[in-house]
Protein backbone atom coordinates (compact mmCIF):
# COMPACT_ATOMS: atom_id res chain seq x y z
CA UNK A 1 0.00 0.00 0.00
CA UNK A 2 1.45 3.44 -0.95
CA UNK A 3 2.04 5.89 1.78
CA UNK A 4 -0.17 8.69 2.13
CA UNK A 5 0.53 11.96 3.35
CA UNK A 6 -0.85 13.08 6.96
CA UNK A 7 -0.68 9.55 8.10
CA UNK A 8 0.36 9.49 11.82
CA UNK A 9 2.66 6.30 11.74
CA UNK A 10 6.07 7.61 13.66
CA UNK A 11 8.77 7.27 11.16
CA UNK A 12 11.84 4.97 11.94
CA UNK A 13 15.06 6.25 13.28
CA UNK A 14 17.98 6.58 10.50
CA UNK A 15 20.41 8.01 12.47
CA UNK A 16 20.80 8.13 16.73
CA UNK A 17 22.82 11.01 17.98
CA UNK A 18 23.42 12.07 22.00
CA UNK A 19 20.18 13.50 22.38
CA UNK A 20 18.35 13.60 18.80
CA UNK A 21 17.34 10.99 16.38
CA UNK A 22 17.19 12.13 12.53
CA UNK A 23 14.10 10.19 10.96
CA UNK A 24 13.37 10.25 7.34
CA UNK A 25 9.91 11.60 6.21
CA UNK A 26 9.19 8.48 3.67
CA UNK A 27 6.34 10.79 1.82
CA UNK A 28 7.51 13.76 1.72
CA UNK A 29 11.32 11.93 0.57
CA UNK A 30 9.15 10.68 -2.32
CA UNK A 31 6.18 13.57 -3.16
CA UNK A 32 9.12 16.41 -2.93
CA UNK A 33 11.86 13.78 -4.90
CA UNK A 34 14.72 15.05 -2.67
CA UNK A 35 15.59 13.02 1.07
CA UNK A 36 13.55 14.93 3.66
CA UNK A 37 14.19 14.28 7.37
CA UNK A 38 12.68 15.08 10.81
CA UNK A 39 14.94 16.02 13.52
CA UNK A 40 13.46 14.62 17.02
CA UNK A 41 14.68 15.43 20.50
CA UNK A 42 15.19 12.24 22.01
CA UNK A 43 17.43 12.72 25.28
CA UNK A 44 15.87 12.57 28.58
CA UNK A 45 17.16 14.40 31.75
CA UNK A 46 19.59 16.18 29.81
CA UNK A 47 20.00 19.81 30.34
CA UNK A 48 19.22 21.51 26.99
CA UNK A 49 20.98 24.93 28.39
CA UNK A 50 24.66 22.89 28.01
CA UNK A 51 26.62 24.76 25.14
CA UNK A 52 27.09 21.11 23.89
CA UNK A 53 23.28 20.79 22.80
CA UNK A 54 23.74 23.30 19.80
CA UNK A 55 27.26 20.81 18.89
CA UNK A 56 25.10 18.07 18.39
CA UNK A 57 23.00 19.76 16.30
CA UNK A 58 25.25 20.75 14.06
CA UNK A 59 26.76 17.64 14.13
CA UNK A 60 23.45 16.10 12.89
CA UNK A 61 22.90 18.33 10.56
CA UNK A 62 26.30 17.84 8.81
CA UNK A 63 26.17 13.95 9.34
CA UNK A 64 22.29 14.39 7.35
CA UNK A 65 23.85 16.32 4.51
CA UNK A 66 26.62 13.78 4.44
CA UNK A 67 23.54 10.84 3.88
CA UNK A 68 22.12 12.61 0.77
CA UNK A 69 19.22 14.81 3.21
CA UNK A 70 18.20 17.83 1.47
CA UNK A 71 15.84 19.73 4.40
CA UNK A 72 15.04 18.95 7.63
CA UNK A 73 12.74 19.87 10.43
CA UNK A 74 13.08 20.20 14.23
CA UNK A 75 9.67 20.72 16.37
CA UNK A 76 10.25 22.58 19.30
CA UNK A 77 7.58 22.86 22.13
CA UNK A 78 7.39 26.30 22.27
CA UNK A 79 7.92 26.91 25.86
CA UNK A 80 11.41 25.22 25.68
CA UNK A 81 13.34 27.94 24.77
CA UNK A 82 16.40 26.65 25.72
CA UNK A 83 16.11 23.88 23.15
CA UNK A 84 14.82 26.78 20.42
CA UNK A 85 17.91 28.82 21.30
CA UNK A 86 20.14 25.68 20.05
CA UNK A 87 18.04 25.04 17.54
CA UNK A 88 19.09 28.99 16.12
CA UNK A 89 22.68 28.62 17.40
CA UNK A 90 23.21 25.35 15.41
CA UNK A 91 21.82 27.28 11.93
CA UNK A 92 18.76 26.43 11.76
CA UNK A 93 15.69 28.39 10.57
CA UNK A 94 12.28 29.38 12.29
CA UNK A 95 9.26 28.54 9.52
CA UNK A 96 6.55 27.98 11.64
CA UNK A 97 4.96 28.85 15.25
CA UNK A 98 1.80 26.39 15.23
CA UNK A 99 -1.16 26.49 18.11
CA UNK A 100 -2.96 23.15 18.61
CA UNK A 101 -6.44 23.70 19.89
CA UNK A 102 -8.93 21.07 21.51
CA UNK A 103 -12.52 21.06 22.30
CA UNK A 104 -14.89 18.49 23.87
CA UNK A 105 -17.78 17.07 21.47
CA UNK A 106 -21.39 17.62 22.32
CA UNK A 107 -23.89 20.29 21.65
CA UNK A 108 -22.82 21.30 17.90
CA UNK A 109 -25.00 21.01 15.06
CA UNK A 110 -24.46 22.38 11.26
CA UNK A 111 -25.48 25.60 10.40
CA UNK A 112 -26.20 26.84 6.64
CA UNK A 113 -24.11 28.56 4.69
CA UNK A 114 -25.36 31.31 2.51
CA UNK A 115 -28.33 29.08 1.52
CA UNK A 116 -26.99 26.15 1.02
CA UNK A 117 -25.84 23.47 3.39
CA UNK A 118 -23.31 20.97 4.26
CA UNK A 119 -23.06 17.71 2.32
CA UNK A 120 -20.65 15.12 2.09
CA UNK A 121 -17.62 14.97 -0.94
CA UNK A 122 -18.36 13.30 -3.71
CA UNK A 123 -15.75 11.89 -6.30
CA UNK A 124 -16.67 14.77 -8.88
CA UNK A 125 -15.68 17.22 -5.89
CA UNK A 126 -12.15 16.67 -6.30
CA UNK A 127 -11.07 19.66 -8.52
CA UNK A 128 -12.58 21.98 -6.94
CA UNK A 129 -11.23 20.85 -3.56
CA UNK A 130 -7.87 21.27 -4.82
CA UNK A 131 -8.69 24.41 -6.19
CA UNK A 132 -9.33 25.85 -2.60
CA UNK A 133 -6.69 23.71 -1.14
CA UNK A 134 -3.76 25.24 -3.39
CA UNK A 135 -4.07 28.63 -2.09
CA UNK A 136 -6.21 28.17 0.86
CA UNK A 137 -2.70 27.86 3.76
CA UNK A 138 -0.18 30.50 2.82
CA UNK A 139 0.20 30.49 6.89
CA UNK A 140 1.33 26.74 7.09
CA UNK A 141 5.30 25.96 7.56
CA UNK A 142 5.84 24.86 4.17
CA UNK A 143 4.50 28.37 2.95
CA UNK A 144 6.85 30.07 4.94
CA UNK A 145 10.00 27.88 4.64
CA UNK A 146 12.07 28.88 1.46
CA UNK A 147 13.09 25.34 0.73
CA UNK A 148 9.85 25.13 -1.33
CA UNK A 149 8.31 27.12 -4.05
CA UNK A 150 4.99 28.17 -4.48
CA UNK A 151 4.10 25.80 -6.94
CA UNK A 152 5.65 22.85 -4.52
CA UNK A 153 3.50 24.38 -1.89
CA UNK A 154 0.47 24.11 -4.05
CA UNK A 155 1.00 20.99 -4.99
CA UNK A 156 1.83 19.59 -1.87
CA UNK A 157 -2.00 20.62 -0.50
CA UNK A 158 -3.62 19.97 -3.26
CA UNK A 159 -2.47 15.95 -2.88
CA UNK A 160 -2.93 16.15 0.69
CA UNK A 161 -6.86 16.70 -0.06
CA UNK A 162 -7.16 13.76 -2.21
CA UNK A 163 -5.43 11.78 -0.11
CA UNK A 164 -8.09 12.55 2.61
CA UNK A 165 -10.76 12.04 0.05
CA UNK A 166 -9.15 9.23 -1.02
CA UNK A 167 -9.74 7.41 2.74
CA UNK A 168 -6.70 8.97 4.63
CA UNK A 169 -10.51 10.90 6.42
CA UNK A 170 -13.32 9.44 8.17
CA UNK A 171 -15.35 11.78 6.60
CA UNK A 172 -14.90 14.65 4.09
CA UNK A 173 -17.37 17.01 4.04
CA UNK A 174 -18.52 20.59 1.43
CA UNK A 175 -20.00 23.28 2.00
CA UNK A 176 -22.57 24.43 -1.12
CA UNK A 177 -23.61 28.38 -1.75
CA UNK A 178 -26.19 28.49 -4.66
CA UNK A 179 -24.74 25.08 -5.51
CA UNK A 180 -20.92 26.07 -5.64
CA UNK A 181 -18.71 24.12 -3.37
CA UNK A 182 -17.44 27.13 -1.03
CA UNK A 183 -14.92 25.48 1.45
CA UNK A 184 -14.46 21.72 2.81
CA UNK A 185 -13.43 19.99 6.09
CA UNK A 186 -12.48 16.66 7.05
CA UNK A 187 -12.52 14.30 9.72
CA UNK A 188 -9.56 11.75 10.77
CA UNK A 189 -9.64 9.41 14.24
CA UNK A 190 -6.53 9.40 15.89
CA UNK A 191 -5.04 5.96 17.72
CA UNK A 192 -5.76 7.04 21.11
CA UNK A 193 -9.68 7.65 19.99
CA UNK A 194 -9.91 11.25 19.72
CA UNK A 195 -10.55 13.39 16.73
CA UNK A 196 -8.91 16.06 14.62
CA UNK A 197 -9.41 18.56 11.59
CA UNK A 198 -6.67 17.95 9.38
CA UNK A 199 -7.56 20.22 7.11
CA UNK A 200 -10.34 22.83 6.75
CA UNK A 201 -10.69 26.02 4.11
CA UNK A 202 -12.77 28.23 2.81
CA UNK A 203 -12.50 29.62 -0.76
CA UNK A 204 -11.04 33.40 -0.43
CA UNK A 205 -14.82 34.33 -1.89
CA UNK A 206 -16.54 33.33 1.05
CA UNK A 207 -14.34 33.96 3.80
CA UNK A 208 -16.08 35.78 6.92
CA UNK A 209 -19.51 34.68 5.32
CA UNK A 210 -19.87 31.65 8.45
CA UNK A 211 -18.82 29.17 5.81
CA UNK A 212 -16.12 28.32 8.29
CA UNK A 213 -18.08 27.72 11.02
CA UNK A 214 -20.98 25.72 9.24
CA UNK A 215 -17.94 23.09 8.53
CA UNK A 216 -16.75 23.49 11.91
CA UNK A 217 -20.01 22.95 13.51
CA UNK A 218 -20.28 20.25 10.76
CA UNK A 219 -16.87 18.46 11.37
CA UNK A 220 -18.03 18.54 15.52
CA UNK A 221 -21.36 16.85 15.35
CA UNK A 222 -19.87 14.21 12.82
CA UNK A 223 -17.42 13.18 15.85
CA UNK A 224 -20.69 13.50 17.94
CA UNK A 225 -21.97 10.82 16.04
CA UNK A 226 -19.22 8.55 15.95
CA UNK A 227 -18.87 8.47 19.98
CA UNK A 228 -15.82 10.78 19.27
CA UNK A 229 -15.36 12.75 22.76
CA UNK A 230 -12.50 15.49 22.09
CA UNK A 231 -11.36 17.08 19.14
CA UNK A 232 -8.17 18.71 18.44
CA UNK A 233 -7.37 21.40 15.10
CA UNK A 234 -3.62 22.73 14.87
CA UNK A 235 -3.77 26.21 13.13
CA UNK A 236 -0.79 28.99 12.84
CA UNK A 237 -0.52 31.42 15.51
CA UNK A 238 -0.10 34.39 12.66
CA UNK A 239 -3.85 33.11 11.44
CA UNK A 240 -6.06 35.25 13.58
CA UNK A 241 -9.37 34.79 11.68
CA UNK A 242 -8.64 30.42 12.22
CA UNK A 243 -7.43 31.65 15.98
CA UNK A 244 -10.79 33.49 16.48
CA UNK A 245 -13.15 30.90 14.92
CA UNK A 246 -12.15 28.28 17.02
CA UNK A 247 -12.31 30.14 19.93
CA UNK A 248 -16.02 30.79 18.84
CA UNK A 249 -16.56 26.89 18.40
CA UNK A 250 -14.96 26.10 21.76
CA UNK A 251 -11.86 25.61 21.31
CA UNK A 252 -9.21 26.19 23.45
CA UNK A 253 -5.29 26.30 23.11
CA UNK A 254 -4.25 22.70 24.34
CA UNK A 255 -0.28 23.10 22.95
CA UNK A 256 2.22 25.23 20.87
CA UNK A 257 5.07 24.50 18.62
CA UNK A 258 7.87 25.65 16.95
CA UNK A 259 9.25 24.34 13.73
CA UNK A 260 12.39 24.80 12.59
CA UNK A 261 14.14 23.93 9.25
CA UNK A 262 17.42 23.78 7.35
CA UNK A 263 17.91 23.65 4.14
CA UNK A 264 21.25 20.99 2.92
CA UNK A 265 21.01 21.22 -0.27
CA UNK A 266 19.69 23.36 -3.33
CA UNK A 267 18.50 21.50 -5.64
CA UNK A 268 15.19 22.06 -6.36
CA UNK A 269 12.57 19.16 -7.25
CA UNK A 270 9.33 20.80 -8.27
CA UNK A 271 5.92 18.82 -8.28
CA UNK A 272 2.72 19.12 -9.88
């Protein structure tokens, strides 16, 4: 079975370090056609204020480019600044400060949106999914990274919606306004039997027009249904409209993250 992106599976260690473990991204390695790696902080009771912490960064990193990597990622809880401040010491570049946000199920019900309603995706949806998708999360990390072009950027969300409709989502859902497909959210379970969004837009038409909350509202009684109890969304912190919505639906900031990247090599692969 091919790999799909957004699945949850932890990737395998290719390299152990003293206190990080590089992991290769197996989907990204093969959507982006360069080696793409994931930098994970591994050590416990270590004391990430040590000078030596930033070292072994940099020693990973140079040991990665030395194995054919051409970008990797390190996620930072963001109140662990010490382990940030090596992250910036060892080269590496901020892309992305993310906010995870969780709310408890009951209560929600869809709402209409502009006269039409919420329905579930159909096959014939798909280009017009990706249309949205494409230009729909100029605020995620790949957006703001400048390993990756636009057009890699676009392409890289508009497969990550058909992979969802494809059956990487419980449920994949439209909203309709005088029979145009507006914005779309989905539905995923998670191992330990919660819920998340992984993705939700609106099309730039129809934003702050309560499409986005008729899908959230949507998205919330379709856990209800399944017995789901909590439900998490990750959003950008920069994305105040996203921020605000939640906070509307319920939500409340359960985590935050920074991502950081560096970039090994140049070359370029771009993807449809």
């Amino acid at each position: 079975m091919a790999m799909k992106l957004g699945t949850r599976n932890a990737p395998l260690a290719d390299r152990t370090f003293d206190a990080f473990e590089l992991r290769r991204l197996d989907w990204d390695t093969t959507h982006f056609g360069q080696k793409m790696g994931v930098l994970a902080f591994t050590a416990t009771g270590i004391d990430t204020r040590r000078a030596a912490l930033a070292s072994n960064l940099r020693h990973a990193l140079a040991e990665a480019a030395d194995d054919g990597y051409a970008h990797v990622i390190l996620r930072v809880p963001a109140p662990d600044l010490p382990l940030a401040r090596a992250a910036e010491q060892a080269g590496l570049r901020l892309v992305d400060v993310s906010v995870d946000l969780a709310s408890p199920v009951g209560g929600h019900h869809t709402i209409a949106a502009n006269g039409g309603g919420i329905r579930a995706a159909m096959p014939a949806d798909i280009d017009a999914l990706q249309s949205i998708a494409e230009s729909a999360f100029q605020f995620s990390r790949f957006g703001s990274d400048p390993f990756f072009s636009a057009q890699q950027v676009a392409g890289f969300h508009r497969q990550w919606v058909s992979n969802l409709c494809d059956g990487l989502a419980k449920a994949v859902m439209v909203a309709l306004a005088s029979d145009e497909i507006v914005g779309f959210t989905s539905c995923a379970l998670q191992a330990d039997g919660t819920g998340r969004i992984p993705l939700i837009a609106t099309s730039d038409e129809h934003r702050r027009q309560g499409v986005g909350r008729a899908l959230v509202d949507a998205s919330l009684a379709w856990f209800a249904a399944a017995g789901v109890k909590s439900v998490r969304v990750k959003t950008q912190a920069v994305n105040y409209p996203a921020l605000g919505l939640y906070h509307r639906a319920g939500f409340t900031i359960a985590a935050t993250e920074l991502t950081f990247s560096a970039s090994l090599n140049t070359t370029r692969a771009l993807t449809s």
